[in-house]
Structure formats: structure tokens, C-alpha cells
N, C-alpha and C. Protein backbone atom coordinates (compact mmCIF):
# COMPACT_ATOMS: atom_id res chain seq x y z
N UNK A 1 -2.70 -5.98 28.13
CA UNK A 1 -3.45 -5.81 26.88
C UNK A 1 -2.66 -4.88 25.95
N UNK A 2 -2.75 -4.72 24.89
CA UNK A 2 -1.96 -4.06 23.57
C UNK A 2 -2.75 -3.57 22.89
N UNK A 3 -2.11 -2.96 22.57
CA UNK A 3 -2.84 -1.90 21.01
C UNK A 3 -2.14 -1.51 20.33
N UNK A 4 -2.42 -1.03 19.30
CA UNK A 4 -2.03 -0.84 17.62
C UNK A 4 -2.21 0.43 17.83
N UNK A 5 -1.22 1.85 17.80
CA UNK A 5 -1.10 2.85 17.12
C UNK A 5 -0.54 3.52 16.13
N UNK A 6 -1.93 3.74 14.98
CA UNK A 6 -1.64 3.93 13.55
C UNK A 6 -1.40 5.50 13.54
N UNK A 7 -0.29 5.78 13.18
CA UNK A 7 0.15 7.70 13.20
C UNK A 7 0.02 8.08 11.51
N UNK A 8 -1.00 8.89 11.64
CA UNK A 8 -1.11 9.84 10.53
C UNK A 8 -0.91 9.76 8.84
N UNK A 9 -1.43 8.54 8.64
CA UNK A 9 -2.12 7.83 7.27
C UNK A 9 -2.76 8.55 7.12
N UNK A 10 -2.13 9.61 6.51
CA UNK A 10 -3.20 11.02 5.70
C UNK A 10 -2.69 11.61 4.16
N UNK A 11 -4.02 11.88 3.98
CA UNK A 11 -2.94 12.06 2.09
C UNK A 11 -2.50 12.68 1.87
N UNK A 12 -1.97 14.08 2.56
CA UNK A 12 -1.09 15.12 2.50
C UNK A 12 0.73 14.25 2.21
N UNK A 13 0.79 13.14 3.35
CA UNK A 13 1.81 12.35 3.43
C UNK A 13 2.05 11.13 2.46
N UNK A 14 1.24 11.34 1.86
CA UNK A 14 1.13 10.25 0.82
C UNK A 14 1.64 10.95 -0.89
N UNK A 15 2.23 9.91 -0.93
CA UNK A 15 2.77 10.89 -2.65
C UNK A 15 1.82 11.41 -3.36
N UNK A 16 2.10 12.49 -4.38
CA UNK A 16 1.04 13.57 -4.93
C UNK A 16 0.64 14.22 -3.64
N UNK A 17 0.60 14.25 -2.35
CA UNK A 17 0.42 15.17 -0.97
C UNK A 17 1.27 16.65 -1.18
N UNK A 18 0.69 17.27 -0.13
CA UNK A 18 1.21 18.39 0.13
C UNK A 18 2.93 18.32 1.19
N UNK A 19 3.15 17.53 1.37
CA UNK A 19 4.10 16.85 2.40
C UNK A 19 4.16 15.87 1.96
N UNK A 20 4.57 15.45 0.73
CA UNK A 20 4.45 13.56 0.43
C UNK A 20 5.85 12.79 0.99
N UNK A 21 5.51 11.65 1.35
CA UNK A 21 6.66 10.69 2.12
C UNK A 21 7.01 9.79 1.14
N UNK A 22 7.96 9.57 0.80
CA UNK A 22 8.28 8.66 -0.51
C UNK A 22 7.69 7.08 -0.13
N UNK A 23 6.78 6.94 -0.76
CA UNK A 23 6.35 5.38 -0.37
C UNK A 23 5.47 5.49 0.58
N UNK A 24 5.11 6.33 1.22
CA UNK A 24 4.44 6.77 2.04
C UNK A 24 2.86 5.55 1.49
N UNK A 25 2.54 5.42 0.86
CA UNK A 25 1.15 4.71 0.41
C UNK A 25 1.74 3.15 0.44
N UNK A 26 3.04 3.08 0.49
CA UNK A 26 2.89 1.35 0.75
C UNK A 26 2.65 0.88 2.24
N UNK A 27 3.06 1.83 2.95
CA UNK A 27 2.12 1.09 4.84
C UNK A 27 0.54 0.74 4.85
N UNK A 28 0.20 1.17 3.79
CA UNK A 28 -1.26 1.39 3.55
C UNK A 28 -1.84 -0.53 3.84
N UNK A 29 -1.57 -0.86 2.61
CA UNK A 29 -1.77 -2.56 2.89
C UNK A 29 -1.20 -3.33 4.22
N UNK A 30 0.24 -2.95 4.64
CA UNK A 30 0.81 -3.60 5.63
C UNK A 30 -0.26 -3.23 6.73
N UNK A 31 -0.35 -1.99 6.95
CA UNK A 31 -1.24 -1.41 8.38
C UNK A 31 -2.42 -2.40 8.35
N UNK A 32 -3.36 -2.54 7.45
CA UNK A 32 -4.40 -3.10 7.08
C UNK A 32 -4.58 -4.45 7.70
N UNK A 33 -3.24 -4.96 6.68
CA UNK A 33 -3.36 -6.77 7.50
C UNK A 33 -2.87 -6.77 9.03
N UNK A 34 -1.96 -5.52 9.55
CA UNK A 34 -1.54 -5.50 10.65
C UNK A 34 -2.76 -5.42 11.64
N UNK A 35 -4.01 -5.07 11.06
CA UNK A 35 -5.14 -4.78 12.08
C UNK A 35 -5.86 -5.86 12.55
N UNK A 36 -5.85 -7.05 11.67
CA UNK A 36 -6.16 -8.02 12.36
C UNK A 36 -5.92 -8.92 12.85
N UNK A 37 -4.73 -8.33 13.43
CA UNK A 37 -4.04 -8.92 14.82
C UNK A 37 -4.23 -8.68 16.23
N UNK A 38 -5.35 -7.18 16.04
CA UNK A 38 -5.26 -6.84 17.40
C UNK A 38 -6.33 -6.04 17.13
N UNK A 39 -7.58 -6.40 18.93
CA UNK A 39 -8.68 -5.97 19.00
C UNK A 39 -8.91 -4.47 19.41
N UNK A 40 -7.41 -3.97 19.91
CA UNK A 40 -7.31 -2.22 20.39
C UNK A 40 -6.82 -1.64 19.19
N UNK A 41 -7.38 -0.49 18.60
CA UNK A 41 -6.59 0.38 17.83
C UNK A 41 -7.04 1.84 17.75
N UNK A 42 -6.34 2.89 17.67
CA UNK A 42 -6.17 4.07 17.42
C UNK A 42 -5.61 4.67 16.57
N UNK A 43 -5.83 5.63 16.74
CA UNK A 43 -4.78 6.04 15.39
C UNK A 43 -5.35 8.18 15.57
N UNK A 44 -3.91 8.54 15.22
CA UNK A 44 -3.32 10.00 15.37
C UNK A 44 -3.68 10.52 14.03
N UNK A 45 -3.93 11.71 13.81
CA UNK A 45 -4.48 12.54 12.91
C UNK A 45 -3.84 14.09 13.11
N UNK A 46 -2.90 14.71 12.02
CA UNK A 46 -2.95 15.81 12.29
C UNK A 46 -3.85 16.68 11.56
N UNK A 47 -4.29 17.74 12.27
CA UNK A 47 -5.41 18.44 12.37
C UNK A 47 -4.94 20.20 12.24
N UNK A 48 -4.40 20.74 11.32
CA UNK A 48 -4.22 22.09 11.76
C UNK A 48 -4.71 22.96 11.20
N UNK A 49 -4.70 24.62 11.72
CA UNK A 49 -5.34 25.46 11.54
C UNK A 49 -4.75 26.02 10.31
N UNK A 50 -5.26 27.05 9.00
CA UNK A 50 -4.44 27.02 8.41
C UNK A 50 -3.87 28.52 8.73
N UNK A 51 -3.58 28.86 9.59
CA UNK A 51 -2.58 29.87 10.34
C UNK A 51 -1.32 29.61 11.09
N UNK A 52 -1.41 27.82 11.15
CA UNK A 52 -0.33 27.29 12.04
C UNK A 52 0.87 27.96 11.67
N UNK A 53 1.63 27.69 12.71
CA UNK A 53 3.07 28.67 13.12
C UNK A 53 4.12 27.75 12.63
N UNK A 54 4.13 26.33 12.08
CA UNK A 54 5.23 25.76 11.33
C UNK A 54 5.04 25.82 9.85
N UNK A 55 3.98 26.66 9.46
CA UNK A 55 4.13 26.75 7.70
C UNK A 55 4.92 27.56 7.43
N UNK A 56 5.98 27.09 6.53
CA UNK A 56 6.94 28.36 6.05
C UNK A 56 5.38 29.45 5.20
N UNK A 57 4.82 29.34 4.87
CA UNK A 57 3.87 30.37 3.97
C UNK A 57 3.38 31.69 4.91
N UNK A 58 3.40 31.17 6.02
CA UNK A 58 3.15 32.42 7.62
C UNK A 58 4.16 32.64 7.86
N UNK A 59 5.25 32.59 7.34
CA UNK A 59 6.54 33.76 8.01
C UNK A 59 6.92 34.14 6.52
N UNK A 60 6.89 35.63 6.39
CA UNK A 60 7.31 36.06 5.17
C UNK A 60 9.15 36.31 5.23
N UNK A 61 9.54 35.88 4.03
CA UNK A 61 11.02 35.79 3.82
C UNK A 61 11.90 34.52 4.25
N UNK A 62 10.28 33.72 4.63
CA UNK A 62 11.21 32.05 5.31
C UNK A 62 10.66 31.07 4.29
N UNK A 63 10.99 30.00 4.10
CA UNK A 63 11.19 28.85 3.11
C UNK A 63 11.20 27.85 3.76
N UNK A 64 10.53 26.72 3.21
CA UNK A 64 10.37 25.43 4.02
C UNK A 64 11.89 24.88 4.10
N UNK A 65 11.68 24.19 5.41
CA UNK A 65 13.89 23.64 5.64
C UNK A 65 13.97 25.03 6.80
N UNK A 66 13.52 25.65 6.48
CA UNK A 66 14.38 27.20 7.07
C UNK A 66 13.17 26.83 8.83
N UNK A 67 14.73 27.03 10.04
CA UNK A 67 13.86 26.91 11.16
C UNK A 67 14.12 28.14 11.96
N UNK A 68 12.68 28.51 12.49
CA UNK A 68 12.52 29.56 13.65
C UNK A 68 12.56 29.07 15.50
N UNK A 69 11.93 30.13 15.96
CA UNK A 69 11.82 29.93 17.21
C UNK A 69 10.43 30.24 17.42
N UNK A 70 9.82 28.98 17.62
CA UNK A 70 8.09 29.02 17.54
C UNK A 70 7.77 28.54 19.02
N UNK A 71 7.20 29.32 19.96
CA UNK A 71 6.63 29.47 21.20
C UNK A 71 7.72 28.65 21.95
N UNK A 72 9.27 29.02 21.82
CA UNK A 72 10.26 28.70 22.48
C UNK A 72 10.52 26.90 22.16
N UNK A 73 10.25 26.55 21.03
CA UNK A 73 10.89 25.30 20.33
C UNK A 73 11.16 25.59 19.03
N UNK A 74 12.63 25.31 19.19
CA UNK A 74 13.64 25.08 17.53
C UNK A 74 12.48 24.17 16.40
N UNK A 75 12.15 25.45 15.82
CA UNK A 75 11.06 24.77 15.03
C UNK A 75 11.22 24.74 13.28
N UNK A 76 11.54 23.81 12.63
CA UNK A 76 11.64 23.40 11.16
C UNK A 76 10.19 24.03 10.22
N UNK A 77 10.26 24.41 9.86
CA UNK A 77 9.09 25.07 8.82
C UNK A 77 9.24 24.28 7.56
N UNK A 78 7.52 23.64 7.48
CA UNK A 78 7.13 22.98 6.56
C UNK A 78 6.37 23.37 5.60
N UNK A 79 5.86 22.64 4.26
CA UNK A 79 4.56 23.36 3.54
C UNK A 79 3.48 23.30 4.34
N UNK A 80 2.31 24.01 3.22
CA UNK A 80 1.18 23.80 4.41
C UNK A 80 0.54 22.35 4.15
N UNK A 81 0.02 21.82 5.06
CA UNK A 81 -0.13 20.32 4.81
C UNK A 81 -1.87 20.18 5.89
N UNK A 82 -1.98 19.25 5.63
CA UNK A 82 -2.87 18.67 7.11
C UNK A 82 -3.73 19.67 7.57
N UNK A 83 -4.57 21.00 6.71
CA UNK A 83 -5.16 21.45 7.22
C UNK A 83 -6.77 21.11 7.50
N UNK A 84 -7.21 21.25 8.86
CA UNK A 84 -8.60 20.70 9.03
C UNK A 84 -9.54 20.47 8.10
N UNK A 85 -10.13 19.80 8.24
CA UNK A 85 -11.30 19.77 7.23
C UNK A 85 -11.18 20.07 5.54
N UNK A 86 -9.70 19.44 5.37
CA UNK A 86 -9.41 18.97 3.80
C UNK A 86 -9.47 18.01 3.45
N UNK A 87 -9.35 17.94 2.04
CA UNK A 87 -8.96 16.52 1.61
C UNK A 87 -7.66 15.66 2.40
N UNK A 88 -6.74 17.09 2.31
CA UNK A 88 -5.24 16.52 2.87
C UNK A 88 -4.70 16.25 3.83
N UNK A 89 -6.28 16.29 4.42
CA UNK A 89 -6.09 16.14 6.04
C UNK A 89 -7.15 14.91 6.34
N UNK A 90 -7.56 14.04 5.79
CA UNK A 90 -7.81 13.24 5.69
C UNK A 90 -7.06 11.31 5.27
N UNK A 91 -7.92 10.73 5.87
CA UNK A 91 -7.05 9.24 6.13
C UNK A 91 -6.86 8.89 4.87
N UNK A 92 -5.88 8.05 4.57
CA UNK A 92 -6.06 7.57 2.96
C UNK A 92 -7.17 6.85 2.63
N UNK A 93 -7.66 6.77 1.35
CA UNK A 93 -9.09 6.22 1.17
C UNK A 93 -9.02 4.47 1.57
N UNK A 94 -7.25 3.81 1.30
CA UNK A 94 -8.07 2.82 1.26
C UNK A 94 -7.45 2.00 2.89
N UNK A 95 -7.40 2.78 3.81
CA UNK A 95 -7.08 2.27 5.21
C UNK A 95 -7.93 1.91 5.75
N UNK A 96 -8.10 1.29 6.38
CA UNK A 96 -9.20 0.95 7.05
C UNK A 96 -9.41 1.18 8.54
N UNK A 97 -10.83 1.60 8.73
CA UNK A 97 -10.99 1.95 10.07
C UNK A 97 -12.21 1.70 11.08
N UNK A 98 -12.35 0.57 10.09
CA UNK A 98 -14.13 0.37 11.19
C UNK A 98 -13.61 -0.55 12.33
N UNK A 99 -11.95 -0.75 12.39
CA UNK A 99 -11.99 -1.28 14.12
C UNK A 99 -11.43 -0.15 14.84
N UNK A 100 -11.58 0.80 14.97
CA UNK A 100 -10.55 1.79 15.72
C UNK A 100 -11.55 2.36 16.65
N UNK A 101 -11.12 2.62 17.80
CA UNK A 101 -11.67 2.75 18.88
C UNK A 101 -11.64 4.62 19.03
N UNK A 102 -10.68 5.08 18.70
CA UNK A 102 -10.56 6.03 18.75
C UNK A 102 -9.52 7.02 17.68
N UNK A 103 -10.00 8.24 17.69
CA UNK A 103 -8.99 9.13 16.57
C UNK A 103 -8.43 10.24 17.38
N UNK A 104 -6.86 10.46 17.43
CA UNK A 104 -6.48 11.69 18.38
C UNK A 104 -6.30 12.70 17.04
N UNK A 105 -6.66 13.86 17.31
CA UNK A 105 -6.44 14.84 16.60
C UNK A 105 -4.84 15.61 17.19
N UNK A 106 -4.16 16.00 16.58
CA UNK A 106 -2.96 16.96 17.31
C UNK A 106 -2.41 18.03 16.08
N UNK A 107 -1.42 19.01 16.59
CA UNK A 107 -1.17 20.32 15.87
C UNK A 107 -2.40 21.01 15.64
N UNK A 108 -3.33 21.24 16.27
CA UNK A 108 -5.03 22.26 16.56
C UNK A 108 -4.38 23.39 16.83
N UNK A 109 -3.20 23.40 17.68
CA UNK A 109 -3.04 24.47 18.56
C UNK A 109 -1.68 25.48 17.36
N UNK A 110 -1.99 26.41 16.87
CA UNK A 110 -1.08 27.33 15.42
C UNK A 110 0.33 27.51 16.61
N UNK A 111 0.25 27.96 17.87
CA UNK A 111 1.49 27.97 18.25
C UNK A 111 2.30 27.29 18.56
N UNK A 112 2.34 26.32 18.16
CA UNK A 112 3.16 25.03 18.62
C UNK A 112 2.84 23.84 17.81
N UNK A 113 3.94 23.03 17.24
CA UNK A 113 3.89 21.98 16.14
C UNK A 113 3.05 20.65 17.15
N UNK A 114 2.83 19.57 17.00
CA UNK A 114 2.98 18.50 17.36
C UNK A 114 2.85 17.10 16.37
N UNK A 115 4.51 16.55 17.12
CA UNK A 115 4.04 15.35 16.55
C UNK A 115 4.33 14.26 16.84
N UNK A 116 4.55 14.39 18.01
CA UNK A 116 3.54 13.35 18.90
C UNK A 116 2.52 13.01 18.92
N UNK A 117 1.71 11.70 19.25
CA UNK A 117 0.39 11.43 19.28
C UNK A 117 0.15 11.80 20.78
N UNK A 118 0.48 11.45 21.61
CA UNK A 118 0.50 12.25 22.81
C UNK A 118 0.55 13.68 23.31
N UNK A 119 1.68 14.56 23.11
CA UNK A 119 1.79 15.58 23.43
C UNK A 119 2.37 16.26 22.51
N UNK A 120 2.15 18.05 22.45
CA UNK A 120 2.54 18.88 21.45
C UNK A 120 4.01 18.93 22.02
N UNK A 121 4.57 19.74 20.85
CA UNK A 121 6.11 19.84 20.84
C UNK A 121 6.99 20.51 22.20
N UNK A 122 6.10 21.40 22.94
CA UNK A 122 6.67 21.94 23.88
C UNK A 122 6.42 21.04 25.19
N UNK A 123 5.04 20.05 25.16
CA UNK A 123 4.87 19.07 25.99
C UNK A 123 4.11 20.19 27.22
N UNK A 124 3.03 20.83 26.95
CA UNK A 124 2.60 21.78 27.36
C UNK A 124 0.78 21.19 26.54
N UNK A 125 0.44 20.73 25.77
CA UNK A 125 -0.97 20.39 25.36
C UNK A 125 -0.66 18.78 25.39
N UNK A 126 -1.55 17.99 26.14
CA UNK A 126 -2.00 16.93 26.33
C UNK A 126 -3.30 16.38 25.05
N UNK A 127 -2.85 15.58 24.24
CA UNK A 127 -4.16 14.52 23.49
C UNK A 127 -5.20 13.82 24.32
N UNK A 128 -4.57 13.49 24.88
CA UNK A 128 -5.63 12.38 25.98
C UNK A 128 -5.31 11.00 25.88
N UNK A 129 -4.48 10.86 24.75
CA UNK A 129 -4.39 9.91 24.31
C UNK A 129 -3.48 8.25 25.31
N UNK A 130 -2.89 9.08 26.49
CA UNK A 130 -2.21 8.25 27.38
C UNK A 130 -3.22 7.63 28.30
N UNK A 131 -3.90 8.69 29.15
CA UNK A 131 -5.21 8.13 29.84
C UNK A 131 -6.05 7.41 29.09
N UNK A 132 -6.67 7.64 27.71
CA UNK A 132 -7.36 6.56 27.16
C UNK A 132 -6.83 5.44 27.38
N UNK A 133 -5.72 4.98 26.83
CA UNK A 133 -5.17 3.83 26.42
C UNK A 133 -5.08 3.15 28.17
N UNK A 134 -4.75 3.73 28.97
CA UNK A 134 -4.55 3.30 30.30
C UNK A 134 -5.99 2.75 30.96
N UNK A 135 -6.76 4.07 30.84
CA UNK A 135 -7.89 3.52 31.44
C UNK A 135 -8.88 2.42 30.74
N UNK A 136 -8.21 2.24 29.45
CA UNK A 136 -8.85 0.49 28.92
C UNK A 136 -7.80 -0.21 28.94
N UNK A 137 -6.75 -0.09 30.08
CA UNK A 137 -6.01 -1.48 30.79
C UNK A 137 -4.87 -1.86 29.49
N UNK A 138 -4.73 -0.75 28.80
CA UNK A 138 -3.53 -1.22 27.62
C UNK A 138 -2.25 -0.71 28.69
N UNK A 139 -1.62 -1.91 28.54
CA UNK A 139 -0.10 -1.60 28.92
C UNK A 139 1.13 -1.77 27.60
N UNK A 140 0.51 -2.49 26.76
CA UNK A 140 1.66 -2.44 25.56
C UNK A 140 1.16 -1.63 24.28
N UNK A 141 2.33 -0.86 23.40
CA UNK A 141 1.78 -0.48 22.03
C UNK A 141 2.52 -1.08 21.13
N UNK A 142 2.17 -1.24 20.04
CA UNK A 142 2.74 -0.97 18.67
C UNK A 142 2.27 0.19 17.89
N UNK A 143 3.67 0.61 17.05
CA UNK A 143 3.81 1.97 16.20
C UNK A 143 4.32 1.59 15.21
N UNK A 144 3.12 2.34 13.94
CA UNK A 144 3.17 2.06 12.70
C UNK A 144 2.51 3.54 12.26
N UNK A 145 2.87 3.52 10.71
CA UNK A 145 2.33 4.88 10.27
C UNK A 145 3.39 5.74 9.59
N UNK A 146 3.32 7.17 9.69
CA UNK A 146 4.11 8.38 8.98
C UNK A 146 4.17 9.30 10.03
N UNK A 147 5.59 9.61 10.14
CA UNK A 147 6.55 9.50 9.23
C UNK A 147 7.70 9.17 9.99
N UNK A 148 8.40 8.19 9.84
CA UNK A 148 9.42 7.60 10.89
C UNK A 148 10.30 8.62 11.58
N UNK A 149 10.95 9.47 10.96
CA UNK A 149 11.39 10.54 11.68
C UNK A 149 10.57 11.55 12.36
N UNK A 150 9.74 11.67 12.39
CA UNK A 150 9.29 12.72 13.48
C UNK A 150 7.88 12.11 13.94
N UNK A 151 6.39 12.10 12.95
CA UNK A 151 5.12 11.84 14.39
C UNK A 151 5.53 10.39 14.84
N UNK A 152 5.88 9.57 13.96
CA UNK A 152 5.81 7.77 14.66
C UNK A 152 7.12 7.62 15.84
N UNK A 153 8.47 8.62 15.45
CA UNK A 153 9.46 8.29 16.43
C UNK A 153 8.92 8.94 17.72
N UNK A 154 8.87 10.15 17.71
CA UNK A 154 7.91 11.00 18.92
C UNK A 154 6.85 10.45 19.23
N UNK A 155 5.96 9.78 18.98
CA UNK A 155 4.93 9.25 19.32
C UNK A 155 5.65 8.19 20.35
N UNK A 156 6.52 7.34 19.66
CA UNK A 156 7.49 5.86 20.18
C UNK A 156 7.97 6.73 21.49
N UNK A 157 9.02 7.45 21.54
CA UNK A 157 9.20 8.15 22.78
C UNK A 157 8.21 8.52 23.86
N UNK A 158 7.51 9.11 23.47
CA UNK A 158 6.44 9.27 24.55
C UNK A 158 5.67 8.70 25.26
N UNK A 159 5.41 7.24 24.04
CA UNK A 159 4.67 5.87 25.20
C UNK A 159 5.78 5.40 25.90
N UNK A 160 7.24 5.35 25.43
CA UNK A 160 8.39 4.42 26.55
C UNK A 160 7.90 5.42 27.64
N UNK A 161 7.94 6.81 27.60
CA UNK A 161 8.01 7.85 28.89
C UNK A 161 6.86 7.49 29.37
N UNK A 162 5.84 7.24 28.55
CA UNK A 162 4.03 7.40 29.68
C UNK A 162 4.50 6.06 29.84
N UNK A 163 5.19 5.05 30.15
CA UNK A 163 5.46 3.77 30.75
C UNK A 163 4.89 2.62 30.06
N UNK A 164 4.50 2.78 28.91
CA UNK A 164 3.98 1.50 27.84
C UNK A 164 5.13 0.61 27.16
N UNK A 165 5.01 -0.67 27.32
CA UNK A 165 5.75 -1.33 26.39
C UNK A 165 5.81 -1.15 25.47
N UNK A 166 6.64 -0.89 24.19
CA UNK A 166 6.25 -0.17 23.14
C UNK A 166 6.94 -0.89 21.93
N UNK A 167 6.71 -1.37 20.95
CA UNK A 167 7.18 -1.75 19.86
C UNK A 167 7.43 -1.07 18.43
N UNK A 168 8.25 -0.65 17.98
CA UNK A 168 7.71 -0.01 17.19
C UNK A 168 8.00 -1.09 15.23
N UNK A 169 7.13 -1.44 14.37
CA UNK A 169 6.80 -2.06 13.23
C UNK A 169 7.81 -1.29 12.23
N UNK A 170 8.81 -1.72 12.41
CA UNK A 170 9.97 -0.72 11.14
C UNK A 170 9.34 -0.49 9.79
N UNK A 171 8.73 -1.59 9.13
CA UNK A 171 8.57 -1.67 7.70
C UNK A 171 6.94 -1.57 7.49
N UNK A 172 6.36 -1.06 9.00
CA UNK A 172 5.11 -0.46 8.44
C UNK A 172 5.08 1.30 9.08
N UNK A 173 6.31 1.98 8.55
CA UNK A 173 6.78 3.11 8.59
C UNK A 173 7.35 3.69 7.45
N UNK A 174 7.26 5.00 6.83
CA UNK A 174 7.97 5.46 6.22
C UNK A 174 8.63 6.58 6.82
N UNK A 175 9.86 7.30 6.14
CA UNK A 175 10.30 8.63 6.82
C UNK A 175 10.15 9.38 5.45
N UNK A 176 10.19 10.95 6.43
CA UNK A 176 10.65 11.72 5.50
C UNK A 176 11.96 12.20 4.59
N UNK A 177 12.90 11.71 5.50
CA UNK A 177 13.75 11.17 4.83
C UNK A 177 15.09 12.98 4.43
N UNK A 178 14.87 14.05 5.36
CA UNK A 178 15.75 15.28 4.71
C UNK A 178 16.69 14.86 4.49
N UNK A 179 17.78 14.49 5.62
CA UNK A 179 18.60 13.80 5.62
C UNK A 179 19.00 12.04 4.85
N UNK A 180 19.70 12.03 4.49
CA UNK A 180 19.39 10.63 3.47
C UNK A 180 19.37 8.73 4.55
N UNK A 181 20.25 9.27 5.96
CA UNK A 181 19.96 8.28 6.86
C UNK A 181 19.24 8.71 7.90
N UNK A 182 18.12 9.87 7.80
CA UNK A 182 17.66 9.73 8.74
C UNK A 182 16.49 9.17 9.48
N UNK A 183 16.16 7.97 8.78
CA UNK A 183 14.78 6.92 8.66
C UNK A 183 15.95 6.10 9.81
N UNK A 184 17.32 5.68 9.26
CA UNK A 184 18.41 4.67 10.12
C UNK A 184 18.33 5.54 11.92
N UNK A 185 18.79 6.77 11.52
CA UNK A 185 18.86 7.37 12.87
C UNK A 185 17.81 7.17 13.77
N UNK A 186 16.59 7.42 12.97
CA UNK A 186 15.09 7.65 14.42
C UNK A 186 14.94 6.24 14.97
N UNK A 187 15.00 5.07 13.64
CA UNK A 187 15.27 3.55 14.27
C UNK A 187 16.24 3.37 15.48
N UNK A 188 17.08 4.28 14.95
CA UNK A 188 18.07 3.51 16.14
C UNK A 188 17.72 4.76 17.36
N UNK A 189 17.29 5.58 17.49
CA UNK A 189 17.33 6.22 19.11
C UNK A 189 16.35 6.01 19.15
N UNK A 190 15.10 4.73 18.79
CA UNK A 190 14.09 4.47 19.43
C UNK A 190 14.74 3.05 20.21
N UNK A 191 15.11 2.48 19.04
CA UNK A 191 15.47 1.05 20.01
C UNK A 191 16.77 1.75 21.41
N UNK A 192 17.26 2.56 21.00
CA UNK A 192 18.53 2.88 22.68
C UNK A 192 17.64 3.44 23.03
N UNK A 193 15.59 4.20 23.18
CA UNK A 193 15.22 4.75 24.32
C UNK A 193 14.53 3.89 24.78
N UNK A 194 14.62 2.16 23.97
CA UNK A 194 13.73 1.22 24.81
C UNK A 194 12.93 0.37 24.18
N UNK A 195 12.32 1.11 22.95
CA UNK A 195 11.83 0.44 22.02
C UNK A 195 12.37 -1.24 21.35
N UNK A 196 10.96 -2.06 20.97
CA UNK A 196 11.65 -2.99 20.60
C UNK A 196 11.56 -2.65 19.14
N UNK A 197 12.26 -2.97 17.93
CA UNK A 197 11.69 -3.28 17.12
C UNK A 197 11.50 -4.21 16.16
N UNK A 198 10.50 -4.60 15.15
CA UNK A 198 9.86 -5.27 14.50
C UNK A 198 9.73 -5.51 13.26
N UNK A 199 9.77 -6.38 12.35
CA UNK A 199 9.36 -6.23 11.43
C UNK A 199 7.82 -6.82 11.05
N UNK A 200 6.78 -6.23 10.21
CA UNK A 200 5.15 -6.59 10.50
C UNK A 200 5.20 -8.57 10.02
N UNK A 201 6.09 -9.15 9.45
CA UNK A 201 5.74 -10.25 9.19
C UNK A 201 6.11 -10.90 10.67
N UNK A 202 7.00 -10.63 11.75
CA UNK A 202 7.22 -11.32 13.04
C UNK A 202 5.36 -11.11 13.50
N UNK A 203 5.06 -10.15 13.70
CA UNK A 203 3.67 -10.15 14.32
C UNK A 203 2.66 -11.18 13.58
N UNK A 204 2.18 -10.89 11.97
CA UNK A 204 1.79 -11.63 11.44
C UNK A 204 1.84 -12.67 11.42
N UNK A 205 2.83 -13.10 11.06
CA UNK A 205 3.29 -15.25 11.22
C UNK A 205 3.68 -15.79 12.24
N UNK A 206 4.14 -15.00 13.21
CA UNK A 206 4.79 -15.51 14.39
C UNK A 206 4.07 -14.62 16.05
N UNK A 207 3.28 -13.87 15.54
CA UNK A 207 2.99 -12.98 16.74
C UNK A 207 1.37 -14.02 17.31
């Protein structure tokens, strides 16, 4: 059985966001039609406190880009983004979600980033999100969402490791993009850790 995991379609990541992903709002439609292809879906949410330990705004004399050593992981400091119970921490308005079975929340915890849908950065806080998917008999995923370089590639890694077939939907991804190839890079050390990947019209017309 398979499932669809949608990573962090939130409007912080969406242009005009606090963290905006360039294009970040065009997965919006793709994800959409991508949903009714498949009767499992989930989808990752970051959730943080606004004390978290990767805002450059909590370390005085540091600047977003600028990285520390946050609970013993080489950690990149961002704006503040995704804090609980905001607007900006909320799904985009026009995604859709009345098939989703479930929502993982992650980054709750201020000492440690995550962005993984699975596990935080040190791999020390568990989502739940592996046993769910297992104990309703999913053995395959697909990965779609924000932001190709870090929650959707980490997310992709972590189901090859929790032993899921894993696909990941290239062009229903955006990156953040610091680096100017590094949307090319996370593609490619997902497909050498196993990953297949996809483009959403193979699933659509041909899946």
C-alpha cells in the first residue's frame, strides 16, 4: 500500500512568507491533483516555539546564513518562521486536506531544528510518523512539498532508512535554493540514497 507525503505547505514558505521559497505556491495545484491518486495521505507541519534555537533573532550578534552549534548539530540559523499557532504556520489556504489521514507536527522541541517528517535533527525526538504509516500496512511513499533541500530531502532519507519504498515527485517540490544548484544536489543524493524519482505527470497519466 502507498501513501502521499505532503511536507510543509505552509505560508511562511510560500512567497510574501517569513521564509518564502521562490515558487514555493506553484506545488500548491500540482499537490492537489496529485491527491487524487491516492487513498493514504499525510502531511508534515512545522510547528515551533517562538524561542526556537535555529532563529538567528535568539542569538544576539548572529544573522540568518550564520551557523552555530545547537544541542551538538552544525546548525544554519534562519528567520523566525513557522511559529505555532500563526498565520505562518499554517497550510496554504488553497491545499487541500479533507483526505489526509493525519498531520505530523515537528521542530516543537526550541533545542533542536527538525526537518524531517520523521525525526528531529539530532535523530533523538521521534514524530510517530514511521509507526503510523507501518501500522496501516503502507510500505511505499511519495514526497512532495517544501523545501527540496532540506524538510522534503530529509524526510526522503529517512523513509529509504525506516525501509519504505520511496519516491520522491521532483516538480511537486520547491527548494530553497542558498546555493544556486542546490535544488540539483538534494535531487541527486536522494536518487544515489535510493530514491526513485518522478515527475507528477508519470503518476497522473501513467501511474
Amino acid at each position: 500500500m502507498k501513501a502521499l507525503i505532503i511536507v510543509d505547505v505552509q505560508n511562511d514558505f510560500i512567497p510574501g512568507g517569513a521564509l518564502a521559497v521562490k515558487e514555493g505556491d506553484h506545488v500548491v495545484p500540482i499537490i492537489n491533483e496529485l491527491q487524487g491518486k491516492f487513498d493514504f495521505i499525510v502531511a508534515t507541519q512545522d510547528w515551533h516555539p517562538a524561542d526556537h534555537g535555529s532563529f538567528a533573532a535568539n542569538h544576539p550578534n548572529k544573522n540568518v546564513g550564520d551557523f552555530i552549534d545547537l544541542n551538538g548539530v552544525n546548525q544554519i540559523l534562519w528567520p523566525v518562521h513557522c511559529v505555532r499557532d500563526t498565520k505562518g504556520a499554517e497550510f496554504h489556504p488553497d491545499l487541500r486536506t479533507e483526505k489526509w489521514k493525519a498531520v505530523f507536527k515537528k521542530g516543537t522541541n526550541p533545542k533542536v531544528d527538525s526537518y524531517s517528517g520523521f525525526f528531529d535533527n539530532n535523530r533523538m525526538g521521534d514524530t510517530g510518523l514511521s509507526v503510523f504509516l507501518k501500522q496501516n500496512g503502507i510500505e511505499e511513499v511519495y514526497a512532495c512539498g517544501l523545501a527540496t533541500d532540506y524538510c522534503v530531502k530529509f524526510t526522503v532519507l529517512d523513509a529509504i532508512s525506516e525501509g519504505f519504498k520511496t519516491t520522491l515527485i521532483a516538480d511537486a517540490t520547491r527548494a530553497v535554493n542558498i546555493r544556486e544548484d542546490d535544488y540539483l544536489q538534494a535531487v541527486d543524493e536522494m536518487f544515489k540514497a535510493g530514491a526513485k524519482v518522478v515527475m507528477a505527470e508519470e503518476i497522473l497519466y501513467f501511474g
